[in-house]
Protein backbone atom coordinates (compact mmCIF):
# COMPACT_ATOMS: atom_id res chain seq x y z
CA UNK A 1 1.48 11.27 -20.21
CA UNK A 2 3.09 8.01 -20.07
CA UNK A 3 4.48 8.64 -16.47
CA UNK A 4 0.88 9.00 -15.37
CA UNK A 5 -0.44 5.74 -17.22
CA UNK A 6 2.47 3.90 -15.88
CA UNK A 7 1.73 5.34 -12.01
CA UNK A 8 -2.18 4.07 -12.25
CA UNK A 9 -1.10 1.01 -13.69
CA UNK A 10 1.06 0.12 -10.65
CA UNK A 11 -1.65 1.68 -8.74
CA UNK A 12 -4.04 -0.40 -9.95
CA UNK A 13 -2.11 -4.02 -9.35
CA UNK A 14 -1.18 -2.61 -5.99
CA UNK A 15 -4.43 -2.92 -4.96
CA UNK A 16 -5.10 -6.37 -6.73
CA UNK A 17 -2.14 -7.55 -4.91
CA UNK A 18 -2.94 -11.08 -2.40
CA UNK A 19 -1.60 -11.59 0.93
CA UNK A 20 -0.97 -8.53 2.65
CA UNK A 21 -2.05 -9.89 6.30
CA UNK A 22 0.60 -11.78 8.43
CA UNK A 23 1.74 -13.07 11.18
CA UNK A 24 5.21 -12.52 12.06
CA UNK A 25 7.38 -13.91 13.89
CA UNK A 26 10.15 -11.58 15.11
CA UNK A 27 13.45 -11.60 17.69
CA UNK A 28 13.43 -7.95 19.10
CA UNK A 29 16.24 -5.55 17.70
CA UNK A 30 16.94 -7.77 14.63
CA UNK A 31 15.52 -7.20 11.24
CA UNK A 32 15.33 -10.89 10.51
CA UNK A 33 11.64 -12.31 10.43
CA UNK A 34 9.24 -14.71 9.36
CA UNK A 35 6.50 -13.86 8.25
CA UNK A 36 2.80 -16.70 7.55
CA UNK A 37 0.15 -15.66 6.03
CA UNK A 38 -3.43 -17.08 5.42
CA UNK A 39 -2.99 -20.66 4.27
CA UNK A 40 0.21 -21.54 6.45
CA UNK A 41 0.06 -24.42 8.70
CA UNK A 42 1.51 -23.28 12.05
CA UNK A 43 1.91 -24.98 15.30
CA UNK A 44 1.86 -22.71 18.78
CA UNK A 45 1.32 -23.22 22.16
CA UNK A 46 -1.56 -21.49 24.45
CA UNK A 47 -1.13 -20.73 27.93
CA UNK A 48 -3.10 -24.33 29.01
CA UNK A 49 0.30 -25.89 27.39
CA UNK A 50 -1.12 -27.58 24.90
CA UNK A 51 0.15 -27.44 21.36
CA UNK A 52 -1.97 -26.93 18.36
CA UNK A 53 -1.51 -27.31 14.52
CA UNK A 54 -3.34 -24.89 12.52
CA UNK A 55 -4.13 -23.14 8.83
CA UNK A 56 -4.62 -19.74 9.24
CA UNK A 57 -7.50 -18.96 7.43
CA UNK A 58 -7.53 -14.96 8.33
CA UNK A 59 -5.96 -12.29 10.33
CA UNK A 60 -7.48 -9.94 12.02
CA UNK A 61 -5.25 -7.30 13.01
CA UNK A 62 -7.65 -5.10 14.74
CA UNK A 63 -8.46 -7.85 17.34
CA UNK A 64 -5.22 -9.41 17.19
CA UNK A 65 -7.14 -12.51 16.14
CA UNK A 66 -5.59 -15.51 14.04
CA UNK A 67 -8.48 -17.16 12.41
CA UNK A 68 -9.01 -20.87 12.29
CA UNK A 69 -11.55 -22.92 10.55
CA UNK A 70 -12.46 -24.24 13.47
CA UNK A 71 -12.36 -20.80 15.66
CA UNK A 72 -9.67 -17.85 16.80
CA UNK A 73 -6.93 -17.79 19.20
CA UNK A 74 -5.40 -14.03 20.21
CA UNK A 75 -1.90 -12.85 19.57
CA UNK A 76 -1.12 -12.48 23.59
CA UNK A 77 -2.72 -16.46 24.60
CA UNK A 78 0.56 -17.74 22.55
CA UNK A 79 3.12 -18.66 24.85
CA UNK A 80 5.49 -20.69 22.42
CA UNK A 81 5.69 -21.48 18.29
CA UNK A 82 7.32 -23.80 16.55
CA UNK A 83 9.15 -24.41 13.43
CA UNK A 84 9.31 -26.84 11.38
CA UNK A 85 12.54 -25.75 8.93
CA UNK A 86 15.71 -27.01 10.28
CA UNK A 87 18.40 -25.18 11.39
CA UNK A 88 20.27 -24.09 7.95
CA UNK A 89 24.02 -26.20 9.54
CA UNK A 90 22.54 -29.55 10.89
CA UNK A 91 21.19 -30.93 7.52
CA UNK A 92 24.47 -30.38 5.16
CA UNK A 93 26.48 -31.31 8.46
CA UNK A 94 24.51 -34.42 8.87
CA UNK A 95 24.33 -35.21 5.23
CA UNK A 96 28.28 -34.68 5.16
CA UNK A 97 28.81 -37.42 8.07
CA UNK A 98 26.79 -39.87 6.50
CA UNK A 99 28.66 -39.65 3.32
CA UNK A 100 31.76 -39.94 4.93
CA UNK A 101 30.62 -43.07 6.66
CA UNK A 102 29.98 -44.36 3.06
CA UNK A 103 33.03 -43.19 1.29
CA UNK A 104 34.88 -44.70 4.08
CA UNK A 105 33.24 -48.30 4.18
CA UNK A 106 34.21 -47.89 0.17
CA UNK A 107 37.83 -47.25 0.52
CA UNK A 108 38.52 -49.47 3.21
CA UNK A 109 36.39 -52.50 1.47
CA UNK A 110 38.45 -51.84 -1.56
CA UNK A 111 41.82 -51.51 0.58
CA UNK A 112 41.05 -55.04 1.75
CA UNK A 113 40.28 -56.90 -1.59
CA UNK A 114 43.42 -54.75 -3.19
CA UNK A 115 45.96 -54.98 -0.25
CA UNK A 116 44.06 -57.80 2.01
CA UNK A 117 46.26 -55.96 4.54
CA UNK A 118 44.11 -52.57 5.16
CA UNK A 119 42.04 -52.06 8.23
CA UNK A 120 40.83 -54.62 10.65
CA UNK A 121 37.28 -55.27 10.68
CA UNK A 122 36.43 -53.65 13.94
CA UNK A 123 37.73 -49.82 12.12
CA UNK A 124 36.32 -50.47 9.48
CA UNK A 125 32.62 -50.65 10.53
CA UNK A 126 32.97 -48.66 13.58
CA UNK A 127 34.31 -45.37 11.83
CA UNK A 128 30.81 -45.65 9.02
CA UNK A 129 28.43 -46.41 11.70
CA UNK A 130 29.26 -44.20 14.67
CA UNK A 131 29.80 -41.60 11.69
CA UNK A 132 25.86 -42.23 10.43
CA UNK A 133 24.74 -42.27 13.68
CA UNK A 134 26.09 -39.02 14.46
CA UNK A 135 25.02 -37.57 11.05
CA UNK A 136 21.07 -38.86 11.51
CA UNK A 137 21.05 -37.61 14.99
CA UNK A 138 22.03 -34.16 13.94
CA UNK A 139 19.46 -34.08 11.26
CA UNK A 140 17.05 -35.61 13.86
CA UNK A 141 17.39 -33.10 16.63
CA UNK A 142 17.52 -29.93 15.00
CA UNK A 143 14.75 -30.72 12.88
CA UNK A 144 12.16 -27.98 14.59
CA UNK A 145 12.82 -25.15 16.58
CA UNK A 146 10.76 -23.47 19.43
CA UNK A 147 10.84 -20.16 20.09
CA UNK A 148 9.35 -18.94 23.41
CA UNK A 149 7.34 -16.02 23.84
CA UNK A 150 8.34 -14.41 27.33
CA UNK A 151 6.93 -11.66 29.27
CA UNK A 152 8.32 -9.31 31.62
CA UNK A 153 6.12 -8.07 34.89
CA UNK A 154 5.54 -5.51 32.25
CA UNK A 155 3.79 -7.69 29.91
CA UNK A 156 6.69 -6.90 27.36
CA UNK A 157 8.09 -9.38 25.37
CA UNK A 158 12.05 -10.08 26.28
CA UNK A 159 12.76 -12.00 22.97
CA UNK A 160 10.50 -13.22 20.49
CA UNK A 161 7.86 -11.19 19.46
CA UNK A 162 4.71 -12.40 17.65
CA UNK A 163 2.49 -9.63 16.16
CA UNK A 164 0.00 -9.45 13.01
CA UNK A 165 0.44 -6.76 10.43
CA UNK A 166 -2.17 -5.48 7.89
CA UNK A 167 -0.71 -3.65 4.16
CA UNK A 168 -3.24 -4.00 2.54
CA UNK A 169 -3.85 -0.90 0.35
CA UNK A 170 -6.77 0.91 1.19
């Protein structure tokens, strides 16, 4: 008896369950995704080559429609997307430079009071600032990625797949 109560209980929040439409984003034989869902801001590409920056308001997975506020674009128009997390090695790689470029500046500031005989000016601001540069640049450059969305003469996708997907519970 308490098997069964249990069962329609997670029956029951199954189907209260939110945000079972997305759109996902996909690289073909890999089971690594990401997945938006109504309320995401994403930024794509049509075939005119013009970017856009949207929030999804629906998905419609029969038409594969993304809704906007402001109208729909289909699934197959989107030549290109964008991200906007960085790549997961630029920021702590970039954030370890510039730190270095501050330690250094430290110790070698506090060689010359203490010794008055530690590095020459020229080493000592060149390693710290060619060090920051480096680091900002990283975090600069791989701030977004692109992923394009490219077709054979077969109309299949060679790479990156975008696709909507419906679970909700009926």
């Amino acid at each position: 008896m308490q098997k069964a109560i249990l069962a329609l209980a997670f029956f029951l929040l199954a189907s209260l369950a939110f945000g079972q439409k997305y759109l996902q984003l996909e690289r073909l034989h890999s089971a690594k995704t990401k997945k938006y869902q109504p309320g995401d801001e994403i930024t794509f590409q049509l075939n005119n080559g013009q970017w856009y920056t949207r929030v999804i308001d629906d998905i419609n997975y029969e038409r594969q429609f993304i809704l906007f506020a402001n109208g729909h674009v289909a699934v197959d128009s989107i030549v290109a997307f964008r991200s906007f997390t960085p790549a997961k090695w630029s920021r702590p790689l970039g954030n370890q430079l510039i730190n270095f470029s501050a330690v250094w500046l430290i110790y070698g500031l506090v060689a010359q009071t203490v010794d008055g005989d530690g590095y020459d000016a020229g080493v000592l601001l060149t390693v710290p600032v060619t060090s920051s540069t480096i680091g900002l640049a990283l975090k600069k450059l791989f701030k977004h990625r692109t992923y394009r969305i490219h077709r054979n003469k077969a109309g299949e996708v060679t790479k990156w797949r975008l696709r909507t997907l419906d679970l909700t519970v009926k």
